[in-house]
N, C-alpha and C. Protein backbone atom coordinates (compact mmCIF):
# COMPACT_ATOMS: atom_id res chain seq x y z
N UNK A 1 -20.12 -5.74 -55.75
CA UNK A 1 -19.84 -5.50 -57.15
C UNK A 1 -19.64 -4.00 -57.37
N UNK A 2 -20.61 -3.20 -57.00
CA UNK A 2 -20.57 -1.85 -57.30
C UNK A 2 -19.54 -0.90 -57.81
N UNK A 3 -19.26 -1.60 -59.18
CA UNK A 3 -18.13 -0.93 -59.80
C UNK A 3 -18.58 0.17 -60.68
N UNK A 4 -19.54 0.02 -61.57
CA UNK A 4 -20.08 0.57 -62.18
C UNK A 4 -21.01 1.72 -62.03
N UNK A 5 -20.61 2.91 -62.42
CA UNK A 5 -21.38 4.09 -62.22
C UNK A 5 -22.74 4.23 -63.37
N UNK A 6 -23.99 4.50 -63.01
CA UNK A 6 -25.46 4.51 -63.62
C UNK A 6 -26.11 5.98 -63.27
N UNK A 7 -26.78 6.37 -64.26
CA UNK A 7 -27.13 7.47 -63.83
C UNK A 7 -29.05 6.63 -63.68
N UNK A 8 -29.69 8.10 -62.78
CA UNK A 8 -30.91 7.65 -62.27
C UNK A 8 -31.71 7.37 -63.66
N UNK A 9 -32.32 6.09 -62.93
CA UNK A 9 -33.67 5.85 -64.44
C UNK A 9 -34.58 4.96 -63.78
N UNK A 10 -35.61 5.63 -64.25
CA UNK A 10 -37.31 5.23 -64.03
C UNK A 10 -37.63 4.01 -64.67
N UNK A 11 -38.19 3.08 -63.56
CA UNK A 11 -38.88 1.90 -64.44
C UNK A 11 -40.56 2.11 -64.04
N UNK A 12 -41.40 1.66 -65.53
CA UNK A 12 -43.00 1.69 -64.44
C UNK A 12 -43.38 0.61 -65.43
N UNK A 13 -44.96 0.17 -64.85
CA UNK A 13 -45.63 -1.02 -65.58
C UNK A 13 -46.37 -0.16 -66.89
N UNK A 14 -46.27 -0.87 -68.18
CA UNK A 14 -47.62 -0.25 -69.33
C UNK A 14 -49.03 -0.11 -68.60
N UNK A 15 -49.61 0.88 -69.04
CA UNK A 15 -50.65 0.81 -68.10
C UNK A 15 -52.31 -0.42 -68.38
N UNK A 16 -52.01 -1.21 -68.97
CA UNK A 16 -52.71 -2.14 -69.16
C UNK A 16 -52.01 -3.28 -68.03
N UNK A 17 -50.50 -3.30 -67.61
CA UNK A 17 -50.49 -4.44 -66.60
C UNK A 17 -50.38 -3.21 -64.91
N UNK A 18 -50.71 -2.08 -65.35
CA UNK A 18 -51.38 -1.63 -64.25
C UNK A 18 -52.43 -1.82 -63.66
N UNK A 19 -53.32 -1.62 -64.49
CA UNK A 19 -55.17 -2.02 -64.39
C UNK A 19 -55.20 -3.54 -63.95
N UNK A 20 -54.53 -4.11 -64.46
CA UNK A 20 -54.40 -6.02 -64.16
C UNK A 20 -53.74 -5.66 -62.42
N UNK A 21 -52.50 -5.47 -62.44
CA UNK A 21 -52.51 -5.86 -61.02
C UNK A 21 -52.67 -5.35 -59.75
N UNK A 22 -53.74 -3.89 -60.24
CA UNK A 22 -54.52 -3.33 -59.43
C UNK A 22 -55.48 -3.56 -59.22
N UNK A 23 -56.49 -3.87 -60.47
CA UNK A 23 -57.96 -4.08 -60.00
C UNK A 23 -58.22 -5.72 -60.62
N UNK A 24 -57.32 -6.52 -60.58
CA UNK A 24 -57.80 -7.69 -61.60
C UNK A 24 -58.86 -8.17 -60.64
N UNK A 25 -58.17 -8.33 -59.38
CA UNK A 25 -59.41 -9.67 -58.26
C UNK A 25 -61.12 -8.65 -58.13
N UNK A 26 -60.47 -7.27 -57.85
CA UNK A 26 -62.01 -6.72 -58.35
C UNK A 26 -63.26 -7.14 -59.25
N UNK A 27 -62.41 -6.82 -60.61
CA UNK A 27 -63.09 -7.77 -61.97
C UNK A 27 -63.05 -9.07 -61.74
N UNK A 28 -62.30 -9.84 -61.20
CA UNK A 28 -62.65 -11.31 -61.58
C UNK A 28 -63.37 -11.75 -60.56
N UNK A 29 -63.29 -11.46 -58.84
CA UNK A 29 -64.24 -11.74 -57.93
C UNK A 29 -65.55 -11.74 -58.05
N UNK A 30 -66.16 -10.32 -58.52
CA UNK A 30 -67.81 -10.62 -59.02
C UNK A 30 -67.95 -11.50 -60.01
N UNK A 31 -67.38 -11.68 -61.17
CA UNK A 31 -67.55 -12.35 -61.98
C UNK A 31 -67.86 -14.59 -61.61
N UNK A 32 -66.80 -14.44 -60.63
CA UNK A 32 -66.85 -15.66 -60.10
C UNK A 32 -68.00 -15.89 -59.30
N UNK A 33 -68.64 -14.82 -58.46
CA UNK A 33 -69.55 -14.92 -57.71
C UNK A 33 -70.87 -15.00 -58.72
N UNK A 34 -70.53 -14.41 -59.47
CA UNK A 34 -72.09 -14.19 -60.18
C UNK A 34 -72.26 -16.34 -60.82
N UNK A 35 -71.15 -16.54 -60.86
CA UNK A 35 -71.06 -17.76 -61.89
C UNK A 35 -71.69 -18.65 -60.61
N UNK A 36 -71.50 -18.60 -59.56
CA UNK A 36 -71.79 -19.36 -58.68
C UNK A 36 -73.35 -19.35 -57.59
N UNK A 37 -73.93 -17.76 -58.19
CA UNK A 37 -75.56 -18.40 -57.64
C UNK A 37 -76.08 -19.18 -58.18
N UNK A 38 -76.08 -19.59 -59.30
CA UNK A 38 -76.92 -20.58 -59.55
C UNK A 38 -76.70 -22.10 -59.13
N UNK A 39 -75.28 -22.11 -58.88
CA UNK A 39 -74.96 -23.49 -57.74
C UNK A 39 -75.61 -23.20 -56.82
N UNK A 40 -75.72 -22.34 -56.37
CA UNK A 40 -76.47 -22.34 -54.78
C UNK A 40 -77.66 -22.55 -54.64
N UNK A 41 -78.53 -22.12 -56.00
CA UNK A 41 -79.74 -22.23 -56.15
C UNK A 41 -80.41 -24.01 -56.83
N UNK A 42 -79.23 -24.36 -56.81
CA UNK A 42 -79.74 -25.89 -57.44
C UNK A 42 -78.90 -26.62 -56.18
N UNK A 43 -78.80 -26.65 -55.39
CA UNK A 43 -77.48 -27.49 -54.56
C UNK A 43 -78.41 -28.20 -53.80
N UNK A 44 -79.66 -27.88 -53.67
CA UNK A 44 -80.58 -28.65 -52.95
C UNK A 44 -80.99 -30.31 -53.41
N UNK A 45 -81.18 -29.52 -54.88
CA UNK A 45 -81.33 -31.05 -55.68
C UNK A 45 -80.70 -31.73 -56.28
N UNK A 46 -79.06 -30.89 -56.33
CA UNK A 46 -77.90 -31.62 -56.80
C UNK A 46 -76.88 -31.68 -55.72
N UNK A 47 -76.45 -32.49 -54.69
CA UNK A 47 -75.98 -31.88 -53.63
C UNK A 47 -73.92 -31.76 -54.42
N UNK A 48 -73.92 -32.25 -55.18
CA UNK A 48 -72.30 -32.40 -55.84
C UNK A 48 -71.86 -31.22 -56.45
N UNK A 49 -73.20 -30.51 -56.30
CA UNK A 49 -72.71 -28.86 -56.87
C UNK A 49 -71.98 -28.07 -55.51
N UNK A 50 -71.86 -29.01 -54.41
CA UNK A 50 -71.17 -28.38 -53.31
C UNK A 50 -69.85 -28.53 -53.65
N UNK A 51 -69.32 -29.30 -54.69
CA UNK A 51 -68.13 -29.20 -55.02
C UNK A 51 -67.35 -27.86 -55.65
N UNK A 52 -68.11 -27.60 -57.20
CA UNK A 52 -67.80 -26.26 -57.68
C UNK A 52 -67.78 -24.92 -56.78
N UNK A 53 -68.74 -24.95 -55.69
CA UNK A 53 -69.18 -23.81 -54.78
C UNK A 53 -67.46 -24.27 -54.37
N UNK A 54 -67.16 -24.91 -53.19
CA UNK A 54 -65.77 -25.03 -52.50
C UNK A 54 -65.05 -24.16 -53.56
N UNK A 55 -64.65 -24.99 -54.59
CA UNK A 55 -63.42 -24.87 -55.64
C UNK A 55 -63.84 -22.97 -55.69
N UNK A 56 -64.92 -22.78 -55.93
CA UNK A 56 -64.79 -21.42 -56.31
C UNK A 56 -64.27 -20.46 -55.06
N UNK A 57 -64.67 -20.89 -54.18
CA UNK A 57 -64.60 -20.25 -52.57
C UNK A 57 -63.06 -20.11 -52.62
N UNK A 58 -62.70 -21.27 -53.11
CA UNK A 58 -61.08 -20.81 -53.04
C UNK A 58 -60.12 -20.10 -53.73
N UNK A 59 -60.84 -20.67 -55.20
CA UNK A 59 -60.23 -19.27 -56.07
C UNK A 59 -60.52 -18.37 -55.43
N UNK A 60 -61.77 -17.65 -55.29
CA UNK A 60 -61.80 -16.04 -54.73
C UNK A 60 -61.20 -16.15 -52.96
N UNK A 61 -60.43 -16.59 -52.71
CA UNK A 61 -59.40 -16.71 -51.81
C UNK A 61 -58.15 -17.04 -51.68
N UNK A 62 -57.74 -17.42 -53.07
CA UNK A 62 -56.34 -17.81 -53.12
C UNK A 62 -56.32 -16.27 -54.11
N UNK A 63 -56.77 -16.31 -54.71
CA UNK A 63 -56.97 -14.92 -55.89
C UNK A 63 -56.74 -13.54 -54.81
N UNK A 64 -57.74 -13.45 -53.76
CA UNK A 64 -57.83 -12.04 -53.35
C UNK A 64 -56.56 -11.97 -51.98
N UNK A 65 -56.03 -12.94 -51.89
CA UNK A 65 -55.13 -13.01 -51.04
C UNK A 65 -54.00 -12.87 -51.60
N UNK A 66 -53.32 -13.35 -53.01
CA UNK A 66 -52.27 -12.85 -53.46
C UNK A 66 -52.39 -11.58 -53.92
N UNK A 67 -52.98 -10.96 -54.18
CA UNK A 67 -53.55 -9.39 -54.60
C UNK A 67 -52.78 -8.64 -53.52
N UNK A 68 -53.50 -8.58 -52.26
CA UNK A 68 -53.23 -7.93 -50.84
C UNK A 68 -51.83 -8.33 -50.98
N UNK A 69 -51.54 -9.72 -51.13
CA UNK A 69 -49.81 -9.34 -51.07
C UNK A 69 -49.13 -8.39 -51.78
N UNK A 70 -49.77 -8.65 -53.28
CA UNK A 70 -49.51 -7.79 -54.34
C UNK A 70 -49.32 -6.26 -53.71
N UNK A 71 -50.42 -5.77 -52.99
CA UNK A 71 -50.62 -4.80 -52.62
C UNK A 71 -49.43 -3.85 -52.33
N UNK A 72 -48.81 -4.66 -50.88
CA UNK A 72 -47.55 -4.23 -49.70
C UNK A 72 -46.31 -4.66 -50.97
N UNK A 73 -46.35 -5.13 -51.74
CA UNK A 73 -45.10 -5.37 -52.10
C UNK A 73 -44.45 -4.54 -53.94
N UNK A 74 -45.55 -4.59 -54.34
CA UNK A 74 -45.64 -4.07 -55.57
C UNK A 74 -45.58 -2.54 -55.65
N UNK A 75 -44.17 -1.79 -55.84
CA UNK A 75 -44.75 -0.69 -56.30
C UNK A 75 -44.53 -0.37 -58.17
N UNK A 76 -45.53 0.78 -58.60
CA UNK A 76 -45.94 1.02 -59.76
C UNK A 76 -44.56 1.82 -60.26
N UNK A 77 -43.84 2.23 -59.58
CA UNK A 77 -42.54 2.94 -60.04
C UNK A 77 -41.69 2.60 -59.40
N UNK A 78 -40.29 2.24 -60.27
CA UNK A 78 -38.76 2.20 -59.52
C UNK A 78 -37.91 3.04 -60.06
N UNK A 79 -37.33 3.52 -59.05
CA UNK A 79 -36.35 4.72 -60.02
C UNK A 79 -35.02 3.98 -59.18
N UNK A 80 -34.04 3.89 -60.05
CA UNK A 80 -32.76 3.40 -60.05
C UNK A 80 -31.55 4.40 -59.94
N UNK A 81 -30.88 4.41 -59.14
CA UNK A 81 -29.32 5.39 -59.06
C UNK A 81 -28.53 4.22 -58.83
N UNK A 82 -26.95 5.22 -58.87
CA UNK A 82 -25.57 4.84 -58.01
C UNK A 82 -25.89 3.56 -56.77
N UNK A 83 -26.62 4.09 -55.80
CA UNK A 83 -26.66 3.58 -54.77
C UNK A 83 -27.99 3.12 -54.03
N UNK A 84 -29.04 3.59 -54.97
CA UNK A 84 -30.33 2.49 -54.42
C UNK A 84 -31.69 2.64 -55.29
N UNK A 85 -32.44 2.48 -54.64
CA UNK A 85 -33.64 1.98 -55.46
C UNK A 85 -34.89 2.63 -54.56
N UNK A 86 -35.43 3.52 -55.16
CA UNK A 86 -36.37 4.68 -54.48
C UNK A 86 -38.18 3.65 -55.11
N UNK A 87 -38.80 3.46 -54.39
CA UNK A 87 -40.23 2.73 -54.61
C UNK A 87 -41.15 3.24 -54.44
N UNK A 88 -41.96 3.77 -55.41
CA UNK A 88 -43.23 4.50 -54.94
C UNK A 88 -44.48 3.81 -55.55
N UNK A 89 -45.38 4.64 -56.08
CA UNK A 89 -46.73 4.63 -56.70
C UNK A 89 -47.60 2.98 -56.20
N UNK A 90 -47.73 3.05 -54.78
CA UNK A 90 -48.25 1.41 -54.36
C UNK A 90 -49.51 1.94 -54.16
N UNK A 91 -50.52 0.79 -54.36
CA UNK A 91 -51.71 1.09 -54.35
C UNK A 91 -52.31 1.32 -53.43
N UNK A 92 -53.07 2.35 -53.38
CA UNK A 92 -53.96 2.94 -52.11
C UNK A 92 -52.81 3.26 -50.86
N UNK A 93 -51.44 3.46 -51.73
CA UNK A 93 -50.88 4.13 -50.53
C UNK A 93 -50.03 4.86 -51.04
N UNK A 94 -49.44 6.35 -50.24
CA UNK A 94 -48.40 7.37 -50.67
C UNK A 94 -47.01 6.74 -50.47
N UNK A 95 -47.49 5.63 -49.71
CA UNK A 95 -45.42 5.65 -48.99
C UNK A 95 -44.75 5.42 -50.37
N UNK A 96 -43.53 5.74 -49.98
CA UNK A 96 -41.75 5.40 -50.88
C UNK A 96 -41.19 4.48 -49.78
N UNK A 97 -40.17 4.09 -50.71
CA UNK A 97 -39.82 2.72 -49.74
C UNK A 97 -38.12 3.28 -50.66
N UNK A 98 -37.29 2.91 -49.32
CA UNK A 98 -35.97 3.21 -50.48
C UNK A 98 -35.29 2.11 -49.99
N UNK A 99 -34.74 1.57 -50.65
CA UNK A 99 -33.55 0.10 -50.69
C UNK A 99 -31.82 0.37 -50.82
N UNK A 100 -31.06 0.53 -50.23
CA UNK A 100 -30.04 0.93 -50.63
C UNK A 100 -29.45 -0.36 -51.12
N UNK A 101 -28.43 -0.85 -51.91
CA UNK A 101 -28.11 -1.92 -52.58
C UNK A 101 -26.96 -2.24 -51.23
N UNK A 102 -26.31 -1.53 -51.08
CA UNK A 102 -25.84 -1.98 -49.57
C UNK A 102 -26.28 -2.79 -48.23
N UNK A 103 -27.84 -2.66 -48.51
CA UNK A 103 -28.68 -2.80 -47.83
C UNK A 103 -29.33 -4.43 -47.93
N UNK A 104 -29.15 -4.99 -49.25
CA UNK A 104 -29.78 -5.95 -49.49
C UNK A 104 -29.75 -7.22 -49.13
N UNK A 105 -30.48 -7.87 -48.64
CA UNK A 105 -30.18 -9.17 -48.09
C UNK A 105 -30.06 -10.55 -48.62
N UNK A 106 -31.45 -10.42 -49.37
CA UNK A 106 -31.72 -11.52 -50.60
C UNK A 106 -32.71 -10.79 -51.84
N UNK A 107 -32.37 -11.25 -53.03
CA UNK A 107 -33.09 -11.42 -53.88
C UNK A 107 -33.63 -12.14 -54.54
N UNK A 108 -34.85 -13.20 -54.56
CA UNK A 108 -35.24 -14.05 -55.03
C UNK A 108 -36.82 -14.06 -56.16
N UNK A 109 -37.06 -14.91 -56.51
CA UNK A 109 -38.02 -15.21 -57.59
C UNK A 109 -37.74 -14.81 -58.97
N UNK A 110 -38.29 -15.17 -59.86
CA UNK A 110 -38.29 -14.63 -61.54
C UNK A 110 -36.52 -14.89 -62.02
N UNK A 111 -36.20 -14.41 -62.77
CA UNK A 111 -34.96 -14.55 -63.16
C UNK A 111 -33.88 -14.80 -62.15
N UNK A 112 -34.29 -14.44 -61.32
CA UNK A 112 -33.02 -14.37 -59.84
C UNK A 112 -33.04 -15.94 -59.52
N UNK A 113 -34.21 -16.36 -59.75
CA UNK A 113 -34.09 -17.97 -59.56
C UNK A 113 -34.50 -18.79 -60.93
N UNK A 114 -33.48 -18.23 -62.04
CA UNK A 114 -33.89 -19.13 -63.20
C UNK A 114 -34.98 -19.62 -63.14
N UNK A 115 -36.00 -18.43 -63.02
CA UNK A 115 -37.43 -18.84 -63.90
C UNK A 115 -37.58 -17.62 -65.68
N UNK A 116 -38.51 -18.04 -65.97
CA UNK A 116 -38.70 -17.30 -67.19
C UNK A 116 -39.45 -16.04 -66.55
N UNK A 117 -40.52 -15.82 -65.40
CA UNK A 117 -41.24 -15.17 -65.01
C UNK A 117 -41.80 -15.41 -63.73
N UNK A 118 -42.70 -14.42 -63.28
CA UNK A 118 -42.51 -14.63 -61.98
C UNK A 118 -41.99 -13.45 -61.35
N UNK A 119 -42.86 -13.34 -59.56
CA UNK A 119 -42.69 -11.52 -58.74
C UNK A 119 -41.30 -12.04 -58.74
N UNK A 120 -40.12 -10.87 -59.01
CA UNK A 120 -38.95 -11.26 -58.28
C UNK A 120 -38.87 -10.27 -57.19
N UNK A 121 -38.22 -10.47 -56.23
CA UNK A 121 -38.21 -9.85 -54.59
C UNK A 121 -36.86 -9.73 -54.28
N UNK A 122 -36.69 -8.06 -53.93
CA UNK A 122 -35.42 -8.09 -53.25
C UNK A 122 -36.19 -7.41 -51.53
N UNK A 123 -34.97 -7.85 -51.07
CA UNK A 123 -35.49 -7.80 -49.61
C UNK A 123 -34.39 -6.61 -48.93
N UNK A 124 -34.64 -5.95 -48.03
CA UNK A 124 -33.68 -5.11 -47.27
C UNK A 124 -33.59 -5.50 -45.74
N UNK A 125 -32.38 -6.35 -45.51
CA UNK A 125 -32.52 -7.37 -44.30
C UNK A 125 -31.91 -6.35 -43.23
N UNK A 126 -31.26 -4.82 -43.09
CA UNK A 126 -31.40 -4.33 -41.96
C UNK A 126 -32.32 -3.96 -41.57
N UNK A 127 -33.26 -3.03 -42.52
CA UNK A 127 -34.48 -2.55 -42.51
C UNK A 127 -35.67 -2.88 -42.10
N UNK A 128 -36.22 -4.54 -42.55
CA UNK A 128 -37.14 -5.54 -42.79
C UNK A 128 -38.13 -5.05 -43.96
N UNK A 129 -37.62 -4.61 -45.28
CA UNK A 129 -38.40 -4.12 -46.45
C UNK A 129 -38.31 -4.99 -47.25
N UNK A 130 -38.99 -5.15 -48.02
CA UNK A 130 -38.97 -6.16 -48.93
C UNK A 130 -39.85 -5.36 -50.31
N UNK A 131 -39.65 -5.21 -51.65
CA UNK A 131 -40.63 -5.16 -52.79
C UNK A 131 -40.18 -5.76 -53.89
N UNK A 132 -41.40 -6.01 -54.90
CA UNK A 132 -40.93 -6.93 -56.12
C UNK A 132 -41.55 -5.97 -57.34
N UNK A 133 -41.37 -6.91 -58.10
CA UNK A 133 -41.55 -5.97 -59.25
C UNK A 133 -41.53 -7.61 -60.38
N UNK A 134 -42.57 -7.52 -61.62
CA UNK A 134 -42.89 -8.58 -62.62
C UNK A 134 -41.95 -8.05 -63.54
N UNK A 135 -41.32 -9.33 -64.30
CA UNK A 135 -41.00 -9.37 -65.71
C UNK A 135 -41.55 -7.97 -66.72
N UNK A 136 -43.22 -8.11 -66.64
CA UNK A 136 -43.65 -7.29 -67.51
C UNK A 136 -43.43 -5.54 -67.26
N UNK A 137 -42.63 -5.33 -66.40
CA UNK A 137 -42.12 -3.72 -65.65
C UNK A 137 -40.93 -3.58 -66.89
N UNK A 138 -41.27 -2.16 -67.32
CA UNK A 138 -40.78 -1.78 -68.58
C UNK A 138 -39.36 -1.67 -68.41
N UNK A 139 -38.61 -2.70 -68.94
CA UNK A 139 -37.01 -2.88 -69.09
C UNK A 139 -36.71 -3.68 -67.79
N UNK A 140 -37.35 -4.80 -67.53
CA UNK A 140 -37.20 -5.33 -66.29
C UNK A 140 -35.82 -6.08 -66.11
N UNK A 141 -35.32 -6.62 -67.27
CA UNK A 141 -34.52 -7.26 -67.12
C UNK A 141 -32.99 -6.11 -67.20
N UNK A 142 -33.13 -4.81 -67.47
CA UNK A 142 -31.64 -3.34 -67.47
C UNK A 142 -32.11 -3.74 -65.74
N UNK A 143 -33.26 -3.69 -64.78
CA UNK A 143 -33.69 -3.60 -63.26
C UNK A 143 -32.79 -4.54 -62.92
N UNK A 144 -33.14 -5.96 -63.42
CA UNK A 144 -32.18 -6.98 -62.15
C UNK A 144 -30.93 -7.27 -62.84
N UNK A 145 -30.69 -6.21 -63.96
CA UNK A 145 -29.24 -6.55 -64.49
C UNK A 145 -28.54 -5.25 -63.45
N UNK A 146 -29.45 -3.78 -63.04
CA UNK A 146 -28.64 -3.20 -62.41
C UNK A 146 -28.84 -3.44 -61.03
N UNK A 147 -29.54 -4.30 -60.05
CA UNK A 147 -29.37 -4.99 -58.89
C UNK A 147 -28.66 -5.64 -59.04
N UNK A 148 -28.41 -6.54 -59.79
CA UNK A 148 -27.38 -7.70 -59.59
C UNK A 148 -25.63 -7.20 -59.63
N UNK A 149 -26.10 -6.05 -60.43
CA UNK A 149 -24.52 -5.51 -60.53
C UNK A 149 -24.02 -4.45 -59.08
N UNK A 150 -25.43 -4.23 -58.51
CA UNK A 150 -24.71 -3.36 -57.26
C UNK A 150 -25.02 -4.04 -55.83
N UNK A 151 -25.49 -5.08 -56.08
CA UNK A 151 -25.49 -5.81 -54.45
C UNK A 151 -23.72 -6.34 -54.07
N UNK A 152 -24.04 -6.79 -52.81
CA UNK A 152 -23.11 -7.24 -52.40
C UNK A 152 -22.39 -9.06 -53.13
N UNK A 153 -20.88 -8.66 -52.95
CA UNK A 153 -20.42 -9.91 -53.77
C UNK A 153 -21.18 -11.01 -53.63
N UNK A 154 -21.06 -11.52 -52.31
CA UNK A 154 -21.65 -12.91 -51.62
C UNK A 154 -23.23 -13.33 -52.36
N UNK A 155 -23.73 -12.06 -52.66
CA UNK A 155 -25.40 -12.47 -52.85
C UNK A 155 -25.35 -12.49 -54.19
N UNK A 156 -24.20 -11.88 -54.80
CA UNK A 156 -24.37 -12.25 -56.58
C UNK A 156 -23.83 -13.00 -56.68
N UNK A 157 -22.79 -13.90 -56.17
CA UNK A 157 -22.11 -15.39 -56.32
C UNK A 157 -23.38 -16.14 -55.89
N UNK A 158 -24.36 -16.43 -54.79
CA UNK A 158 -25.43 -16.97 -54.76
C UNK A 158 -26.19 -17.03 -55.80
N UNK A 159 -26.70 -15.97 -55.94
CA UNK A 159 -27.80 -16.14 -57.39
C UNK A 159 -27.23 -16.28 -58.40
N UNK A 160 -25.87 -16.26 -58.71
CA UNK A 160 -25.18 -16.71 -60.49
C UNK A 160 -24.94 -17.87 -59.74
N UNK A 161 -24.92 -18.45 -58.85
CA UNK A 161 -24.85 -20.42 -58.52
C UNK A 161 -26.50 -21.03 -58.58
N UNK A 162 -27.86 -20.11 -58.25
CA UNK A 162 -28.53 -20.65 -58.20
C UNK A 162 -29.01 -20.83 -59.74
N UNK A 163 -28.64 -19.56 -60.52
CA UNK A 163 -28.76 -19.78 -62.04
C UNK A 163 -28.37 -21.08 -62.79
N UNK A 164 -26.84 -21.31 -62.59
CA UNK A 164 -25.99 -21.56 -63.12
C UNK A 164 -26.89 -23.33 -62.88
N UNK A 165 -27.16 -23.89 -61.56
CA UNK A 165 -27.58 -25.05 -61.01
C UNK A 165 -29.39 -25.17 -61.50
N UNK A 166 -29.94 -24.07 -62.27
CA UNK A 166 -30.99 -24.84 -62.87
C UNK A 166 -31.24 -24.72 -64.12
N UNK A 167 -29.73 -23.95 -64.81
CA UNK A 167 -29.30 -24.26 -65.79
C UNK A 167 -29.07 -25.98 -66.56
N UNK A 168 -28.15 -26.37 -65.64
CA UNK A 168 -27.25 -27.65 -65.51
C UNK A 168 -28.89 -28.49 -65.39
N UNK A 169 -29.93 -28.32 -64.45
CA UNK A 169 -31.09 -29.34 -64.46
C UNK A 169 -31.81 -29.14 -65.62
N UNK A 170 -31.55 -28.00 -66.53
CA UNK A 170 -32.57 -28.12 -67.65
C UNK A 170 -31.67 -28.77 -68.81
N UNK A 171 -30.39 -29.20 -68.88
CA UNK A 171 -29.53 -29.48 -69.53
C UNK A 171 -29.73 -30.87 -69.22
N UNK A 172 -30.34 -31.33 -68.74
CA UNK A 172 -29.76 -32.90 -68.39
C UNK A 172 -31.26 -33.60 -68.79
């Protein structure tokens, strides 16, 4: 596509969905744990409280495991040019990650796959980079309106067919 000339511009999260998808499993992990000694402390004489214990075991494992993904993939700033996409401010780490739109292989989740919301992910398939970025990233949708306009043809005929096809399923 890359017809269109853009000058550089900064995207970042409000800093309230900063605090969320930096420290949420922090805050919500103790919280879950605390909810759950007292299952432990009655499980002797109720043995079905081994149920809630599981269920919780897994939240604080399905929870602290998408986080860590969160981690490697999420950065807190995107700055946008001509020709790529510079990634910084990731948590507990200095790196930049740069994406050239030339570079891109796939982009999927959130709007890229006709959802309302949702991480969307572009990937850099010479490289093996990959980062996403939420809906709630300030002007998210100027972000995958200016990815979509500078990737390669083939991958924006893909994602305006994958649109277009769960368009047509919500129509029917």
């Amino acid at each position: 596509m890359n017809e269109n000339k853009i000058e550089k511009q900064t995207f970042t999260y409000p800093f309230i969905f900063q605090l969320v998808f930096r420290y949420g499993n922090i805050f919500v992990t103790p919280i879950i744990i605390i909810y759950s000694i007292p299952l432990f402390y009655f499980l002797d004489d109720k043995p079905i409280l081994a149920f809630p214990i599981i269920v919780n075991l897994f939240i604080i494992y399905f929870l602290n495991r998408h986080y860590f993904k969160l981690y490697k993939l999420l950065p807190y700033t995107i700055e946008a040019d001509d020709e790529k996409l510079i990634c910084s401010d990731f948590f507990l780490s200095k790196k930049n990650i740069t994406i050239y739109y030339d570079d891109i292989s796939s982009i999927s989740g959130g709007i890229f796959d006709n959802r309302i919301s949702g991480l969307m992910k572009v990937c850099d398939g010479n490289n093996n980079i990959c980062m996403g970025f939420y809906h709630r990233l300030s002007n998210s949708h100027k972000l995958a309106t200016i990815i979509l306009s500078k990737v390669k043809r083939e991958l924006y005929d893909q994602t305006l067919e994958k649109i277009k096809a769960g368009n047509r399923k919500k129509l029917k």
